[in-house]
C-alpha atoms as a PDB file:
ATOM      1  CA  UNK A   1     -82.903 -15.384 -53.320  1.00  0.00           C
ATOM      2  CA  UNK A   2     -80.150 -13.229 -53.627  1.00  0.00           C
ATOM      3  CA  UNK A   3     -76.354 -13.827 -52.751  1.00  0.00           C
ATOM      4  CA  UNK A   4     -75.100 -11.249 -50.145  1.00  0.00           C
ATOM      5  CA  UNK A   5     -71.884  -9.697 -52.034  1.00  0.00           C
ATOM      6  CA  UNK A   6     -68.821  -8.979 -50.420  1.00  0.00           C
ATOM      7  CA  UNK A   7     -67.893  -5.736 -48.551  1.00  0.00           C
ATOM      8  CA  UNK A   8     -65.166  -3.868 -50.403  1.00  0.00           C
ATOM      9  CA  UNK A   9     -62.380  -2.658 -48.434  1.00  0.00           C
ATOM     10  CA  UNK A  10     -60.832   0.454 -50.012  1.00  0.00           C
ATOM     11  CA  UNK A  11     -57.416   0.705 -50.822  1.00  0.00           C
ATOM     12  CA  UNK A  12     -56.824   3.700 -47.932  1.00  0.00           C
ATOM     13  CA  UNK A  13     -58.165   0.899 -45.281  1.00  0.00           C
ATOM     14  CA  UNK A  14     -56.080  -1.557 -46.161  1.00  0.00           C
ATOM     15  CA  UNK A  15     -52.849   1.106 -46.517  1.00  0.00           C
ATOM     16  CA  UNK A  16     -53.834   2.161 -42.853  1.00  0.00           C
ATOM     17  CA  UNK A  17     -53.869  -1.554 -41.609  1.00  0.00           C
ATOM     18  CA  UNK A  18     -51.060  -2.647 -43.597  1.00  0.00           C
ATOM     19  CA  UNK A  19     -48.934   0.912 -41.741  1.00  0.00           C
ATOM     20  CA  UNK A  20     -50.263  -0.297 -38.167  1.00  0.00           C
ATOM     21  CA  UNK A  21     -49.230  -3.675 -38.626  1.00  0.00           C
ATOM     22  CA  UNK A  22     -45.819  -2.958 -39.935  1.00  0.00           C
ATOM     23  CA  UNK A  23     -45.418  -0.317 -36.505  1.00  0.00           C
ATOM     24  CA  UNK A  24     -46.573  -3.127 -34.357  1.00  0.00           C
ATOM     25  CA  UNK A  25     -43.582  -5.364 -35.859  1.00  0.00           C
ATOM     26  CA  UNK A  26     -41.289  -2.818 -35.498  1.00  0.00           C
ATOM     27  CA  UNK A  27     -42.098  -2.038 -32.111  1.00  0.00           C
ATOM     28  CA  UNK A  28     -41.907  -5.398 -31.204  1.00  0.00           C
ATOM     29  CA  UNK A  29     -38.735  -6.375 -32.871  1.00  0.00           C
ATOM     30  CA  UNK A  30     -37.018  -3.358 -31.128  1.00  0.00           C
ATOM     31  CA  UNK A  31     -37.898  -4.189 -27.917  1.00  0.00           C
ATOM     32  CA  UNK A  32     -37.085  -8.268 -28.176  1.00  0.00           C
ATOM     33  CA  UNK A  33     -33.282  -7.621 -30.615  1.00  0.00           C
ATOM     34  CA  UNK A  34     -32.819  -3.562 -28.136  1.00  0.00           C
ATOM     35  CA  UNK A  35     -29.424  -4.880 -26.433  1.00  0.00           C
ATOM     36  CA  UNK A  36     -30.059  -5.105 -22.435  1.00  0.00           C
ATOM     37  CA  UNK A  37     -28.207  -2.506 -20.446  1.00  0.00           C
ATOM     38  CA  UNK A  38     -25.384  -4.851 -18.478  1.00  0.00           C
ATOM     39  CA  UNK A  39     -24.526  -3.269 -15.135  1.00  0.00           C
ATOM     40  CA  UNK A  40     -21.478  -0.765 -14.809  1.00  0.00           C
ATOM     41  CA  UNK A  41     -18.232  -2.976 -14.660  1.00  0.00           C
ATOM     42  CA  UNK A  42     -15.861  -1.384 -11.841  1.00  0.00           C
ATOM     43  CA  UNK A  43     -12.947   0.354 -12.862  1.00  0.00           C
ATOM     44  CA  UNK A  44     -10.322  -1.335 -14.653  1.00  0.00           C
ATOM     45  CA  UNK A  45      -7.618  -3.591 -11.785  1.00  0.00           C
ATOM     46  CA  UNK A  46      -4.886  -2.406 -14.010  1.00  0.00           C
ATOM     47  CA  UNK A  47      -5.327   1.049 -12.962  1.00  0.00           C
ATOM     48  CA  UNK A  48      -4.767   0.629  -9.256  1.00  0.00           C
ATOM     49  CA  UNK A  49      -1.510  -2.070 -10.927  1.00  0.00           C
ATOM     50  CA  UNK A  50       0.035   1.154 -12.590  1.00  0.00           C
ATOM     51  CA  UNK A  51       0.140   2.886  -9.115  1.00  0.00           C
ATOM     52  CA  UNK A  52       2.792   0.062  -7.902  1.00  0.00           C
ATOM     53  CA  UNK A  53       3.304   1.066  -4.175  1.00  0.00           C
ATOM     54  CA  UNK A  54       1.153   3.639  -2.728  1.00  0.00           C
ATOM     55  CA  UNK A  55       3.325   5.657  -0.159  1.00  0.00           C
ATOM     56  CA  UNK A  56       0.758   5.954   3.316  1.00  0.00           C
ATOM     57  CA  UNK A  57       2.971   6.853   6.172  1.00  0.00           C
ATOM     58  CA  UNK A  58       6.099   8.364   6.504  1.00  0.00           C
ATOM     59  CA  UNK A  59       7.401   8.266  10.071  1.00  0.00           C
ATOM     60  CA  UNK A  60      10.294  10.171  11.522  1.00  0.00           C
ATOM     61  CA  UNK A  61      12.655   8.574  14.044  1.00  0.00           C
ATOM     62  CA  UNK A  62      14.876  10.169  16.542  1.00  0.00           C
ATOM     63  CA  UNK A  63      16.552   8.675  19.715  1.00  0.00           C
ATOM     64  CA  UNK A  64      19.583   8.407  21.535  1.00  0.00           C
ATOM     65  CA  UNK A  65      21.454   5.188  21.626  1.00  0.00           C
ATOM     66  CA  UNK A  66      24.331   3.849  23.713  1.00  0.00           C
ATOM     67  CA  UNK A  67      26.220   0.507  22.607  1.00  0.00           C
ATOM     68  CA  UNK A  68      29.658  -0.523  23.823  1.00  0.00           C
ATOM     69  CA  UNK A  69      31.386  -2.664  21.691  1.00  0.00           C
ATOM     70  CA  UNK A  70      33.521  -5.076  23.918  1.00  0.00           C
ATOM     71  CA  UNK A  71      36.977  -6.072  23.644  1.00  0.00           C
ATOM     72  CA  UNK A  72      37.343  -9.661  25.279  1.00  0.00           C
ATOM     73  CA  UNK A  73      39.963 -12.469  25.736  1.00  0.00           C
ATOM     74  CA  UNK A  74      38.518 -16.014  25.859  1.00  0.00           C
ATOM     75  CA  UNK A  75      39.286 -18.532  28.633  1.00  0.00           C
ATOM     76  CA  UNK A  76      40.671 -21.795  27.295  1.00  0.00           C
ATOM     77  CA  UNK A  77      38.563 -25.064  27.974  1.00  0.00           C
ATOM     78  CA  UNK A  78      35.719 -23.086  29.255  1.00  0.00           C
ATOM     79  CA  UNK A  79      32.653 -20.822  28.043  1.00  0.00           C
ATOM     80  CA  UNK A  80      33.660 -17.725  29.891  1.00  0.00           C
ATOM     81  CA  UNK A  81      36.007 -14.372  28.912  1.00  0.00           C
ATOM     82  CA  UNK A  82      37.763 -12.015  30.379  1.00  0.00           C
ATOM     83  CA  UNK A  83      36.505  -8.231  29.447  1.00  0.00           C
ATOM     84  CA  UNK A  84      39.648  -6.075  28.715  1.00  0.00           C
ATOM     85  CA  UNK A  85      37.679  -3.071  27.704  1.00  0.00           C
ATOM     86  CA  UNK A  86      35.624  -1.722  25.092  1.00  0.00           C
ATOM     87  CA  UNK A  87      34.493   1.465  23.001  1.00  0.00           C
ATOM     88  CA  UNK A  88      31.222   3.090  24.139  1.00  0.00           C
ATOM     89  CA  UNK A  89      29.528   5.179  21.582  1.00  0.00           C
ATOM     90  CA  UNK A  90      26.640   7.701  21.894  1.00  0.00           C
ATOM     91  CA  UNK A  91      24.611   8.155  19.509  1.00  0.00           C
ATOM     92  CA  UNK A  92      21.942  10.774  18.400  1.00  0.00           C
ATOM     93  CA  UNK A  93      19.887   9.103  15.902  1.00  0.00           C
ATOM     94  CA  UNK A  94      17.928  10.579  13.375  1.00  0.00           C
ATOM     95  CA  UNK A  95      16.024   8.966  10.295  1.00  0.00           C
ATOM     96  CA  UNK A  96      12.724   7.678   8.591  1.00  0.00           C
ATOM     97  CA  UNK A  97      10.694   5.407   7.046  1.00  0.00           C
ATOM     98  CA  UNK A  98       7.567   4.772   4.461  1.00  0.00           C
ATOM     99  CA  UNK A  99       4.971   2.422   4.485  1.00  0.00           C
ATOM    100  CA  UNK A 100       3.187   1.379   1.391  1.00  0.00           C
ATOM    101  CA  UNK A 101       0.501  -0.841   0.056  1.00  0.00           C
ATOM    102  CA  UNK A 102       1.284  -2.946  -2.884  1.00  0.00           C
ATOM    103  CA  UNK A 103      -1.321  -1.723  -5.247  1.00  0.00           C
ATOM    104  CA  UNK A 104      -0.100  -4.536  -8.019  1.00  0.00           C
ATOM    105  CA  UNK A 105      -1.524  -7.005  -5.696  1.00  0.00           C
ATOM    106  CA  UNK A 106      -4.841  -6.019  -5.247  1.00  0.00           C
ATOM    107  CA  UNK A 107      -8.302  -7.239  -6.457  1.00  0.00           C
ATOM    108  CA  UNK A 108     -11.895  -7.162  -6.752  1.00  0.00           C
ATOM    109  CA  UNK A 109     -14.305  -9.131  -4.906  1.00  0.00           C
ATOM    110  CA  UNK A 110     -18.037  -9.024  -4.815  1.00  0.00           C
ATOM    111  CA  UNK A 111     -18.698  -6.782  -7.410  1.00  0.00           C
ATOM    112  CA  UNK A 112     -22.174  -5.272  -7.562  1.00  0.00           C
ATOM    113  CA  UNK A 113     -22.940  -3.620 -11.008  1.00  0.00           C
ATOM    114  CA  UNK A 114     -26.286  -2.265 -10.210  1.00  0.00           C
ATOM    115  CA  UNK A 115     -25.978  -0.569  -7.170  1.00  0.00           C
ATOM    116  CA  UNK A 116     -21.843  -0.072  -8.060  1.00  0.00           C
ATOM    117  CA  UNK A 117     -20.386  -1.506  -4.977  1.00  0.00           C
ATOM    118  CA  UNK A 118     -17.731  -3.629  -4.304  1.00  0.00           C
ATOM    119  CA  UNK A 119     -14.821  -4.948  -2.176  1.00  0.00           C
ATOM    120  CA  UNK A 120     -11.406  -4.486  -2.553  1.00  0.00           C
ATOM    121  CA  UNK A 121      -8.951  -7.029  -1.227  1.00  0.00           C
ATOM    122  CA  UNK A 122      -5.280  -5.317  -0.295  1.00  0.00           C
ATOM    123  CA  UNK A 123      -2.270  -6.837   1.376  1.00  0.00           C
ATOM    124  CA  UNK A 124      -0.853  -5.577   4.447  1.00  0.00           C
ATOM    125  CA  UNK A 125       0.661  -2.206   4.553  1.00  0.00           C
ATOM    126  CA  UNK A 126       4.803  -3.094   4.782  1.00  0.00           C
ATOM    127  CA  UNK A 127       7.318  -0.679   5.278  1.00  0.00           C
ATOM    128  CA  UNK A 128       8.870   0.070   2.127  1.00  0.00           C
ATOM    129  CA  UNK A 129      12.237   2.491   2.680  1.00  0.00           C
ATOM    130  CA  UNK A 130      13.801   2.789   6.364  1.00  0.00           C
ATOM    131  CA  UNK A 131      16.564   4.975   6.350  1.00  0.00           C
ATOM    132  CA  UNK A 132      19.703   7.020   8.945  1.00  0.00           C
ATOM    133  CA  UNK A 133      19.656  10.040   7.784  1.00  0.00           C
ATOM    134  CA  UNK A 134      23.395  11.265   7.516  1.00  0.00           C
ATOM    135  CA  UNK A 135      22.987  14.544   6.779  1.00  0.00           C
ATOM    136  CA  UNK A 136      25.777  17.404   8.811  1.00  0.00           C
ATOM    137  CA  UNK A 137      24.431  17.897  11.978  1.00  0.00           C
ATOM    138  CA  UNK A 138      23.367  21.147  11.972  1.00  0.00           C
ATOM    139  CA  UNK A 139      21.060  20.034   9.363  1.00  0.00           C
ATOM    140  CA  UNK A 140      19.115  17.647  11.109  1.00  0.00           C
ATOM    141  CA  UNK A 141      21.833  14.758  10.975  1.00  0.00           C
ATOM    142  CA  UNK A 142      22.927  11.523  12.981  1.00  0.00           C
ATOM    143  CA  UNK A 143      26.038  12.433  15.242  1.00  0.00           C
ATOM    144  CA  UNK A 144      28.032  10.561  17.605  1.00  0.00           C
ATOM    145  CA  UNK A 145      27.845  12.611  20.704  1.00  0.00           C
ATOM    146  CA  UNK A 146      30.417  10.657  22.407  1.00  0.00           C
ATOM    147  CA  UNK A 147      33.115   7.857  21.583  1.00  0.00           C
ATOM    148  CA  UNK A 148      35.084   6.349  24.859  1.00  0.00           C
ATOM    149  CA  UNK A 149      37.750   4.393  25.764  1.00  0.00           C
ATOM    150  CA  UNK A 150      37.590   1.657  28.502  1.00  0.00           C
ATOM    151  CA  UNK A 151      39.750  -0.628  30.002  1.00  0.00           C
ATOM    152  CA  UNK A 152      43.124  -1.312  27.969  1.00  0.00           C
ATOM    153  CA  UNK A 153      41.063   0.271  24.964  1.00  0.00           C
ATOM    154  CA  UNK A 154      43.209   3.269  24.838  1.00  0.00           C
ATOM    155  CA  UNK A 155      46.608   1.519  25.138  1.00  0.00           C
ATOM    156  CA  UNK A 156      45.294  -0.770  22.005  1.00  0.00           C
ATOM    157  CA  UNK A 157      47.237   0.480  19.063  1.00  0.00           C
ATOM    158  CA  UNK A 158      44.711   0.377  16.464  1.00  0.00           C
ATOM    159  CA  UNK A 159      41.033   1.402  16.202  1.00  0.00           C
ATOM    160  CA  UNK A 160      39.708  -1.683  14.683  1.00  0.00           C
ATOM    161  CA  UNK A 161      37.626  -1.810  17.768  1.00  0.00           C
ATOM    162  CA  UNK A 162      36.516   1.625  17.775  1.00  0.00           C
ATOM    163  CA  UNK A 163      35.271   1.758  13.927  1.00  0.00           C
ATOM    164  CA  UNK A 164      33.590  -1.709  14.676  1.00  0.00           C
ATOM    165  CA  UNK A 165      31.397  -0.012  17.587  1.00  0.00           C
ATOM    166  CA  UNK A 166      30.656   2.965  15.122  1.00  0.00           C
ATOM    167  CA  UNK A 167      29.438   0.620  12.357  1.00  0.00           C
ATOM    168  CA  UNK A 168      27.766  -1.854  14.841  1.00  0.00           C
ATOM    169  CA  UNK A 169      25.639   1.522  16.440  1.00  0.00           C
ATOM    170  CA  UNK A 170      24.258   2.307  13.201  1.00  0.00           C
ATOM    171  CA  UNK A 171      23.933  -1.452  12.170  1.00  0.00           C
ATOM    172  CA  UNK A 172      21.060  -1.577  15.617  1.00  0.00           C
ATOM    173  CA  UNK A 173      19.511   2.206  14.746  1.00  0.00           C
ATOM    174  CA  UNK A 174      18.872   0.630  11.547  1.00  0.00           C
ATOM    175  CA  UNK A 175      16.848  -2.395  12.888  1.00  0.00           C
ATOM    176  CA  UNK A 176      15.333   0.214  15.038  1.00  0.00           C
ATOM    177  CA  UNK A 177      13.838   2.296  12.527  1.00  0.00           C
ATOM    178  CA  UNK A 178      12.931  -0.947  10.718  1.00  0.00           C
ATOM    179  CA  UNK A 179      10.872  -1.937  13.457  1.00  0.00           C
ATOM    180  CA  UNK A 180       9.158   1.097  14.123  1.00  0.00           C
ATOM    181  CA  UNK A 181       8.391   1.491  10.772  1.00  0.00           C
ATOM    182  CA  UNK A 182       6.400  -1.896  11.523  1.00  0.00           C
ATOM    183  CA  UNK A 183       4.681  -1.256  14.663  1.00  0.00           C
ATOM    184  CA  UNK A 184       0.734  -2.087  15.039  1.00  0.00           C
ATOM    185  CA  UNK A 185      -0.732   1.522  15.361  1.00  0.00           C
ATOM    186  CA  UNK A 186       1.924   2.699  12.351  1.00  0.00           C
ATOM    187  CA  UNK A 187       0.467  -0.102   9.957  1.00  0.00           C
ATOM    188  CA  UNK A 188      -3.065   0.636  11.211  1.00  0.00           C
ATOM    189  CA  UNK A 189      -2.555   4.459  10.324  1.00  0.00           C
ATOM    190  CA  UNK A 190      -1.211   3.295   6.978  1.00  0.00           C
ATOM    191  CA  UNK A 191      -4.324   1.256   6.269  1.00  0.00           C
ATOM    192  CA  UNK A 192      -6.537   3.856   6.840  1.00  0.00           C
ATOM    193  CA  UNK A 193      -4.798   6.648   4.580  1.00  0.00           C
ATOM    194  CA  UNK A 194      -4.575   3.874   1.884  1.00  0.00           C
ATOM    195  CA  UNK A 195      -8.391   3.616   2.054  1.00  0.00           C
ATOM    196  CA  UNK A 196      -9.178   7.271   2.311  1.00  0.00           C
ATOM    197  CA  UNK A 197      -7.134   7.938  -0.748  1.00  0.00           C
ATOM    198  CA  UNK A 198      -8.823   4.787  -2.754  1.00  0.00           C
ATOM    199  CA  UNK A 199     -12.272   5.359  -1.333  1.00  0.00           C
ATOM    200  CA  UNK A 200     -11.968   9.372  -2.674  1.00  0.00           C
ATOM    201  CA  UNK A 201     -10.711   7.780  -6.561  1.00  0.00           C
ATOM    202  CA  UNK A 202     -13.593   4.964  -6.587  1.00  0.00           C
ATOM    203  CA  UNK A 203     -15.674   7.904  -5.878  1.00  0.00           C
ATOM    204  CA  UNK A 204     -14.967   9.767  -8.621  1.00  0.00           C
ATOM    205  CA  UNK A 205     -16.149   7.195 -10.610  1.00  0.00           C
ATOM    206  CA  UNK A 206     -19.353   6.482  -9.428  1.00  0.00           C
ATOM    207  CA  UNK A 207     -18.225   3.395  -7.389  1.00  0.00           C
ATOM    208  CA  UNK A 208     -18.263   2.336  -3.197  1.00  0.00           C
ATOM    209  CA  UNK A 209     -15.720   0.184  -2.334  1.00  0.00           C
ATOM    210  CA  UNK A 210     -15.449  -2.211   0.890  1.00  0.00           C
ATOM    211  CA  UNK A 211     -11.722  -3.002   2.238  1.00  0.00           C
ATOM    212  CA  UNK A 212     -10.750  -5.976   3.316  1.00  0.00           C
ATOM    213  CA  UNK A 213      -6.670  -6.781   4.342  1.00  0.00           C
ATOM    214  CA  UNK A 214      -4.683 -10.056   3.392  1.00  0.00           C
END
């Protein structure tokens, strides 16, 4: 009986099988050490940090205001006084003010790599410069329309009580502008250009922000 011998492989099959292995193991090992694709990170926090205050509203003020600064005598042993007289200004106001969002304060919430959303968290609007403008008149200036005398006022040798009403009248515009500066519907307006003019940059880059105010 004769033993079967055994099949020769030539040496082109086994450079063929040894090439397909060796592309196998390379496919393999590129897929399993490839590095993954992370999702986009968001633009950098420091960026909207370097714009410091971002300017959203500028109102202008104008109004006329009347104040009388009194000129009193106290009565002993009691809580009332006697009104000698007084200086009554008039006063034709004109200023403005900005309001600004404190970029340096802001961050990121929520952050959604893959589909490159995410939510940015922003303090209140505040108003950031509120200001009389003093300019001459005839360019757009404060003026005192009036300044009057009552009572003994104009027998009163010195004007103490006359400069005090000036500076006291511009003291109360100033609060004035101040507070309009702060109303509700002038913060609201300066929320909404701050997130028009962040919503355009994150844009740019690829990215859709949410707002939310602290």
């Amino acid at each position: 009986m004769q033993k079967e011998k055994p099949m020769a492989i030539s040496p082109r099959l086994t450079w063929m099988l040894s090439l397909a292995a060796a592309a196998a193991v390379g496919v393999a090992g590129t897929w399993l050490l490839a590095p993954r694709l992370s999702p986009a990170a968001p633009p950098p926090i420091v960026s909207l940090e370097k714009m410091g205050d971002l300017v959203a509203v500028k109102l202008n003020y104008s109004d006329v205001f009347e104040f009388t600064q009194k000129r009193t005598l106290d009565i002993p042993w009691s809580q009332w006084e006697l009104r000698l007289g007084g200086t009554k200004v008039l006063l034709v106001a004109r200023g403005d003010c900005t309001v600004a969002t404190n970029l340096g304060s802001a961050r990121y919430e929520q952050v959604n790599g893959e589909e490159r959303r995410l939510t940015v968290v922003l303090p209140s609007p505040r108003p950031l410069q509120a200001r009389i403008n003093h300019a001459p008149r005839e360019k757009g200036g404060s003026f005192f329309y009036a300044v009057t005398s009552e009572g003994i006022e104009p027998f009163v040798p010195d004007s103490r009580n006359r400069t005090q009403a000036i500076n006291n009248a511009l003291a109360l515009v100033q609060k004035n502008i101040e507070r309009a500066c702060g109303e509700t519907h002038v913060i609201a307006t300066a929320k909404q250009s701050t997130e028009d003019v962040l919503r355009a940059a994150f844009s740019a880059t690829g990215w859709t922000p949410a707002f939310v105010w602290k």
